[in-house]
PDB file of N, CA and C in Angstrom:
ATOM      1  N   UNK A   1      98.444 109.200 111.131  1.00  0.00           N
ATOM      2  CA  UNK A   1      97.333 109.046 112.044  1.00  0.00           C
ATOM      3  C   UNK A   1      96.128 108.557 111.245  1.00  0.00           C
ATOM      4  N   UNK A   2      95.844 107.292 110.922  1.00  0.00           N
ATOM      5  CA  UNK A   2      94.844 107.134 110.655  1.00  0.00           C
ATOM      6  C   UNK A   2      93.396 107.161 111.400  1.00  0.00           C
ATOM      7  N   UNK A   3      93.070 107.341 112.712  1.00  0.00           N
ATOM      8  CA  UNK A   3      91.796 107.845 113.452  1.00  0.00           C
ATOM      9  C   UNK A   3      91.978 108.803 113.905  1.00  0.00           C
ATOM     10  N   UNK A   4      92.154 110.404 113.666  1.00  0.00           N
ATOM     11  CA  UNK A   4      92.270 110.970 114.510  1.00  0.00           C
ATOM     12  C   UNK A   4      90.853 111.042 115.809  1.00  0.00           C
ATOM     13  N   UNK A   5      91.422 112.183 116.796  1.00  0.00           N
ATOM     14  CA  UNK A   5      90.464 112.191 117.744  1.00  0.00           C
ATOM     15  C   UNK A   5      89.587 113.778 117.206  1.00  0.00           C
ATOM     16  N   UNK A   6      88.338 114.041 117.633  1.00  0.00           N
ATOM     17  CA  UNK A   6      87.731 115.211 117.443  1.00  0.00           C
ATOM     18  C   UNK A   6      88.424 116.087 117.952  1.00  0.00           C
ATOM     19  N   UNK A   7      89.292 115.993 118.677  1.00  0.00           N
ATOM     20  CA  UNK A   7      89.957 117.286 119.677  1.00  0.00           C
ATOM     21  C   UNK A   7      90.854 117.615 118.542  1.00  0.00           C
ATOM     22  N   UNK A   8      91.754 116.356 118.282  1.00  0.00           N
ATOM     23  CA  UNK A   8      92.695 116.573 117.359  1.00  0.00           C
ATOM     24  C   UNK A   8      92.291 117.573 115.888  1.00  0.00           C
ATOM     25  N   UNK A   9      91.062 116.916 115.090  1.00  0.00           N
ATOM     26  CA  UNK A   9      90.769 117.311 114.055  1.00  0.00           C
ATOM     27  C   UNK A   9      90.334 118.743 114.138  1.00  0.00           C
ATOM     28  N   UNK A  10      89.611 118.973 115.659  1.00  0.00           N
ATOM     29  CA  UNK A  10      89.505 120.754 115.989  1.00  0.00           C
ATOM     30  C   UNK A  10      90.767 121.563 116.141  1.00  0.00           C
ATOM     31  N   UNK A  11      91.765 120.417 116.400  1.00  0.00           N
ATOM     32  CA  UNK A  11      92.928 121.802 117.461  1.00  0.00           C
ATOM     33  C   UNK A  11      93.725 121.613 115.475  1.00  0.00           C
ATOM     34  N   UNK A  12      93.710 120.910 114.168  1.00  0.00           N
ATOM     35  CA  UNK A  12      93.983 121.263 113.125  1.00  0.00           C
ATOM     36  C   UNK A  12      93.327 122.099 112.882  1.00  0.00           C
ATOM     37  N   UNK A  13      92.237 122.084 112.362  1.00  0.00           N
ATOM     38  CA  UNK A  13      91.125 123.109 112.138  1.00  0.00           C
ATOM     39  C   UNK A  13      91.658 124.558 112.201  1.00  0.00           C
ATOM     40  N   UNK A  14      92.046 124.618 113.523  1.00  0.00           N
ATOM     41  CA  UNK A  14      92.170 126.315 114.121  1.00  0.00           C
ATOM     42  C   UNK A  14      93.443 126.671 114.072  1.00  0.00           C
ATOM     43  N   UNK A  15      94.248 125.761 113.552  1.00  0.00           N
ATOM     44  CA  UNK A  15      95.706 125.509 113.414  1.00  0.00           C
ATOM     45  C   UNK A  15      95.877 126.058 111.786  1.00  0.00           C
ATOM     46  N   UNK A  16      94.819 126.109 111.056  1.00  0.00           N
ATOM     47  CA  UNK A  16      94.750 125.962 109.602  1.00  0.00           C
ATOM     48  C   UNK A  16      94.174 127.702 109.676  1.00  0.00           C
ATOM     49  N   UNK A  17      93.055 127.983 110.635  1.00  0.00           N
ATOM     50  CA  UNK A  17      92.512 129.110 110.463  1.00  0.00           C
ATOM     51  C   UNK A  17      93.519 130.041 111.151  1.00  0.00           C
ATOM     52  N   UNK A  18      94.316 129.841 111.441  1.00  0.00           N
ATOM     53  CA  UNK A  18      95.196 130.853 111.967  1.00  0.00           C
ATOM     54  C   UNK A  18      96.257 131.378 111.324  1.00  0.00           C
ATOM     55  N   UNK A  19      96.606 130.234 110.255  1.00  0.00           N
ATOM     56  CA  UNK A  19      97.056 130.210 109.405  1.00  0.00           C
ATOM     57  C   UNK A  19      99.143 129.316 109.645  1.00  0.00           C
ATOM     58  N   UNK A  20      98.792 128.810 111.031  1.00  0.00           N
ATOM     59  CA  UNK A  20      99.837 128.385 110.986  1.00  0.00           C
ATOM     60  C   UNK A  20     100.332 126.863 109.906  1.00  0.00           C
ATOM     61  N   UNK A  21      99.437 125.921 109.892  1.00  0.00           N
ATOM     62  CA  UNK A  21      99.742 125.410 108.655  1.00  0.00           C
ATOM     63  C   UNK A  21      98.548 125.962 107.297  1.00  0.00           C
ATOM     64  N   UNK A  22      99.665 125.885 106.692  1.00  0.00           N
ATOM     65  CA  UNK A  22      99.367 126.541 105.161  1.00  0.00           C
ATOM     66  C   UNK A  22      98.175 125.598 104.656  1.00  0.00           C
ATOM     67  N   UNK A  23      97.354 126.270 104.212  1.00  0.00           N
ATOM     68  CA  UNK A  23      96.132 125.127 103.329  1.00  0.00           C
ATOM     69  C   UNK A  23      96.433 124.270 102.258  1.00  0.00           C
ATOM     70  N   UNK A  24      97.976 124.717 101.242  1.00  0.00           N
ATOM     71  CA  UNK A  24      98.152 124.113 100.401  1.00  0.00           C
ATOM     72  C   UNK A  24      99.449 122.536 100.897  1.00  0.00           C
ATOM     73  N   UNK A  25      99.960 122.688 102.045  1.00  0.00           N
ATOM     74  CA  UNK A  25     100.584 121.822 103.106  1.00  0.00           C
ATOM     75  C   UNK A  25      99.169 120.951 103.200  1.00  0.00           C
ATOM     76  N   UNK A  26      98.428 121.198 103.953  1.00  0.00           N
ATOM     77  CA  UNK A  26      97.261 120.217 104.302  1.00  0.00           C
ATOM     78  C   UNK A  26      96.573 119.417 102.785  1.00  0.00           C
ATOM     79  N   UNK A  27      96.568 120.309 101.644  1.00  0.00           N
ATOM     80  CA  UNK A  27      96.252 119.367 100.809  1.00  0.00           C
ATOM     81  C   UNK A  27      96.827 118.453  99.925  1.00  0.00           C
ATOM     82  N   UNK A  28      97.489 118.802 100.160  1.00  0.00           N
ATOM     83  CA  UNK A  28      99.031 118.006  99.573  1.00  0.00           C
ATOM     84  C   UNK A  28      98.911 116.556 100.629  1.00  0.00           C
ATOM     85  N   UNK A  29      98.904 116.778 101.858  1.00  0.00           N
ATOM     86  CA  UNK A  29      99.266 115.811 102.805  1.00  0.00           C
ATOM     87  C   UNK A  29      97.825 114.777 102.670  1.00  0.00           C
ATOM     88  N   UNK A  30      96.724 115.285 102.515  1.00  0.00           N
ATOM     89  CA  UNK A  30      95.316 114.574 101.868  1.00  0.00           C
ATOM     90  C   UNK A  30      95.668 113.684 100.793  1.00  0.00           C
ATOM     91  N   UNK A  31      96.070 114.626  99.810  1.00  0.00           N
ATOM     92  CA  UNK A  31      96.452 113.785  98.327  1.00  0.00           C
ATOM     93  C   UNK A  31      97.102 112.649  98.781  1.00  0.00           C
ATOM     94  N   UNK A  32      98.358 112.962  99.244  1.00  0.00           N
ATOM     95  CA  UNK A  32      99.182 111.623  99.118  1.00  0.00           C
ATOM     96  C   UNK A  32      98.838 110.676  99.923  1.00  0.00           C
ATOM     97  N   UNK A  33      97.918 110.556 101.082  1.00  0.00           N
ATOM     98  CA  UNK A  33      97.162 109.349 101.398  1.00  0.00           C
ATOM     99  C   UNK A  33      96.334 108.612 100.808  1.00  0.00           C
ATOM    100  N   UNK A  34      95.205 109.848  99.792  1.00  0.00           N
ATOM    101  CA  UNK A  34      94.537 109.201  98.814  1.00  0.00           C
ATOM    102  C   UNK A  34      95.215 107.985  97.842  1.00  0.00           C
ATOM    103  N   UNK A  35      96.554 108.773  97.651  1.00  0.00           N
ATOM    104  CA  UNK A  35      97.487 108.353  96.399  1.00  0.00           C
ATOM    105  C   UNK A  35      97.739 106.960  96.821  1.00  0.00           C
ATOM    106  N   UNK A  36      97.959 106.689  98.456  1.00  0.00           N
ATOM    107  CA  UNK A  36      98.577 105.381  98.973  1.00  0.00           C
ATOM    108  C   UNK A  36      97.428 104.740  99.018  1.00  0.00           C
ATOM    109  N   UNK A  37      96.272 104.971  99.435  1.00  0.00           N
ATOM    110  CA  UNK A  37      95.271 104.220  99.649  1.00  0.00           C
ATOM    111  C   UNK A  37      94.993 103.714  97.932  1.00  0.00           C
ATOM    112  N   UNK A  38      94.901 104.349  97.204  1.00  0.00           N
ATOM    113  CA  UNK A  38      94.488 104.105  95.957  1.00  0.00           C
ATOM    114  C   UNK A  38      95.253 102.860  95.681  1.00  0.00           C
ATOM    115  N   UNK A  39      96.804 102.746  95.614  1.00  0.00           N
ATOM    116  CA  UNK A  39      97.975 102.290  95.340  1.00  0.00           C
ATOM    117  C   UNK A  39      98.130 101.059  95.661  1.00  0.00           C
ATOM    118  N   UNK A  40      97.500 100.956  97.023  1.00  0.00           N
ATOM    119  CA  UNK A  40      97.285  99.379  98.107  1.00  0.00           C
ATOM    120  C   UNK A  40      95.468  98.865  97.653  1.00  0.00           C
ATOM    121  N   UNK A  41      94.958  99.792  96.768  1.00  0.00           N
ATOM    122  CA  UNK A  41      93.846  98.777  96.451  1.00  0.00           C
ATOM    123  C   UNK A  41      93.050  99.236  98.004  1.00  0.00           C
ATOM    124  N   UNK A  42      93.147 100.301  98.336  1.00  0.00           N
ATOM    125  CA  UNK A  42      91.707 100.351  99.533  1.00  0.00           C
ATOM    126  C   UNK A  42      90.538 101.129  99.180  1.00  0.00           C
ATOM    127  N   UNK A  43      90.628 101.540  98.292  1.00  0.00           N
ATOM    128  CA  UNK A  43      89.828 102.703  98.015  1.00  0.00           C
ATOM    129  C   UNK A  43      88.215 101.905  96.560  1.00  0.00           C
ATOM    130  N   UNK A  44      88.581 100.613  96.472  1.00  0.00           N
ATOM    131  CA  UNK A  44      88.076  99.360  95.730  1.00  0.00           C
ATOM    132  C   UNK A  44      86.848  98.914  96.591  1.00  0.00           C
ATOM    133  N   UNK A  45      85.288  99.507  95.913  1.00  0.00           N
ATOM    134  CA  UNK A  45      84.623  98.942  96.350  1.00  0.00           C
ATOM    135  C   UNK A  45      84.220  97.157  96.888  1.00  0.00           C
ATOM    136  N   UNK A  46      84.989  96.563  95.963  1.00  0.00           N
ATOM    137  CA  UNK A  46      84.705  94.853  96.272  1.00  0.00           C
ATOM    138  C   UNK A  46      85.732  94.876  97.104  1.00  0.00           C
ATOM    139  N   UNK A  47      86.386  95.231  97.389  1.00  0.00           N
ATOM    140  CA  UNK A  47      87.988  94.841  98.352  1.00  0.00           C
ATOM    141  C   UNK A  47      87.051  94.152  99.914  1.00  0.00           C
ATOM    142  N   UNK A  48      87.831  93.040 100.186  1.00  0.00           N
ATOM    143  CA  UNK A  48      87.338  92.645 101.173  1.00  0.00           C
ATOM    144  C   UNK A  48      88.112  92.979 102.753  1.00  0.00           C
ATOM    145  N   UNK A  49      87.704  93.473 103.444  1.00  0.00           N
ATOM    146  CA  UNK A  49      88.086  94.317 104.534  1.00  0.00           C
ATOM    147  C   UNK A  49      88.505  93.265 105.968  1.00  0.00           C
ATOM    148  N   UNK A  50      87.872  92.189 106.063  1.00  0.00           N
ATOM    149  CA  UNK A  50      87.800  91.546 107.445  1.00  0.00           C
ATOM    150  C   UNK A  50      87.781  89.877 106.377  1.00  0.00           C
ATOM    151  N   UNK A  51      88.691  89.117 107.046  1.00  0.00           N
ATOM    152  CA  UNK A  51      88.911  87.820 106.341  1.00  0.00           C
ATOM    153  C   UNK A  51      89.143  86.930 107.475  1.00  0.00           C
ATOM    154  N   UNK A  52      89.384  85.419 107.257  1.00  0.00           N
ATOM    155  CA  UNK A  52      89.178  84.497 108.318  1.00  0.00           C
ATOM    156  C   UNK A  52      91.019  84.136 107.974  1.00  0.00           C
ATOM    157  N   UNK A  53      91.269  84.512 109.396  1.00  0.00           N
ATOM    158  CA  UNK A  53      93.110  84.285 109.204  1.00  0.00           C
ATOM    159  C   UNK A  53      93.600  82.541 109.122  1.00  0.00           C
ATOM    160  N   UNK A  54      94.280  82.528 108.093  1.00  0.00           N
ATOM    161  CA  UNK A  54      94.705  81.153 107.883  1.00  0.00           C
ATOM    162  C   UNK A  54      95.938  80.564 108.702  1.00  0.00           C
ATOM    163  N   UNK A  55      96.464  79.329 108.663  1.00  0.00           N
ATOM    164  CA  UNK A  55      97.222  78.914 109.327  1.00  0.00           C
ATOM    165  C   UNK A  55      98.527  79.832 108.722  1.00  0.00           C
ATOM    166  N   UNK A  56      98.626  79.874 107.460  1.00  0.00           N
ATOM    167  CA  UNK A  56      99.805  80.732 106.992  1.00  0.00           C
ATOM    168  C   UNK A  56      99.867  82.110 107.537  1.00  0.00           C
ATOM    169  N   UNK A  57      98.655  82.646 107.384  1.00  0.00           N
ATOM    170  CA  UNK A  57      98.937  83.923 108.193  1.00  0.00           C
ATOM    171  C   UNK A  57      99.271  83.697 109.523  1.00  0.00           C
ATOM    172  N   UNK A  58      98.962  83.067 109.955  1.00  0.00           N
ATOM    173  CA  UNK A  58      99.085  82.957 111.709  1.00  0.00           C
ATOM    174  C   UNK A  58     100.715  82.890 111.659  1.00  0.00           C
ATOM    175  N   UNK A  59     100.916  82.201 110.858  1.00  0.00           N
ATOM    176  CA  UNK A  59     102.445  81.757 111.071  1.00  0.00           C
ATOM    177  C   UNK A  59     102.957  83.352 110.532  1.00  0.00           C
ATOM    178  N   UNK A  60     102.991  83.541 109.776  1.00  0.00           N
ATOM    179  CA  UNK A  60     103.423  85.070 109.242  1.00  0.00           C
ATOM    180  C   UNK A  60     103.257  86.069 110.502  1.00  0.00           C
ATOM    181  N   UNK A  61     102.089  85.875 110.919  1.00  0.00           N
ATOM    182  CA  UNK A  61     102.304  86.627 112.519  1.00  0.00           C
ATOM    183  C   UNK A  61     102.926  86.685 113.601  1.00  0.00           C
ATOM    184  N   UNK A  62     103.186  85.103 113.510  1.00  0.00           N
ATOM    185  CA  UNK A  62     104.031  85.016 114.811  1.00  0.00           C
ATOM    186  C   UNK A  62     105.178  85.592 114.569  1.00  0.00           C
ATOM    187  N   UNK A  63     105.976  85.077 113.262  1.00  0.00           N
ATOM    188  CA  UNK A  63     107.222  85.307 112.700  1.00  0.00           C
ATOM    189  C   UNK A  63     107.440  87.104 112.917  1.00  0.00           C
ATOM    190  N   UNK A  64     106.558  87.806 112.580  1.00  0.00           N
ATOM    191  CA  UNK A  64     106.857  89.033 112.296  1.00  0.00           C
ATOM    192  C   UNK A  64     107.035  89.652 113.528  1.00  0.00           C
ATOM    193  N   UNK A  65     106.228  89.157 114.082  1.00  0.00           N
ATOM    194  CA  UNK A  65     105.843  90.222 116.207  1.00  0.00           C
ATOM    195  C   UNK A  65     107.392  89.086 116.748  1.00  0.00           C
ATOM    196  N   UNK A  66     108.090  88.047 116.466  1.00  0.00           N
ATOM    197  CA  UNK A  66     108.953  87.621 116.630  1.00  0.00           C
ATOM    198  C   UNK A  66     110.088  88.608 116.492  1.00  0.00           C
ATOM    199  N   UNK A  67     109.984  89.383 115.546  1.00  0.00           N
ATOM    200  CA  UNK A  67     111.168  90.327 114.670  1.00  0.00           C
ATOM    201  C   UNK A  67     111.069  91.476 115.221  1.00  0.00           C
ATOM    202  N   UNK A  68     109.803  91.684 115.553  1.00  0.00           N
ATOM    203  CA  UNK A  68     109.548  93.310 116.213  1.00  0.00           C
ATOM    204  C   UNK A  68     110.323  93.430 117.402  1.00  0.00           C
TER     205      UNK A  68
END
């Protein structure tokens, strides 16, 4: 889930204070997104976020939602 919703992030919250998931489960599951984000280069202040899609990408798009 990369956006959760506020409902969502509350109904974890109380999910955590209740103790049904474990705190050391939740940080573990933090880490290893950090770990991926780090890994793919997102976490890179210069990284450029929004780019002007080229004809190659376009084609790479079609091809792929073709496959899906």
């Amino acid at each position: 889930m990369l956006w959760p919703s506020y409902t969502f992030m509350d109904t974890l919250e109380m999910r955590i204070k209740r103790g049904e998931i474990p705190m050391y489960r939740f940080n573990d599951t933090v880490q290893r997104v950090w770990n991926l984000k780090e890994r793919f280069g997102l976490l890179k202040k210069e990284r450029v976020l929004i780019r002007e899609f080229t004809s190659e990408d376009r084609i790479e798009g079609d091809k792929t939602a073709k496959e899906i």
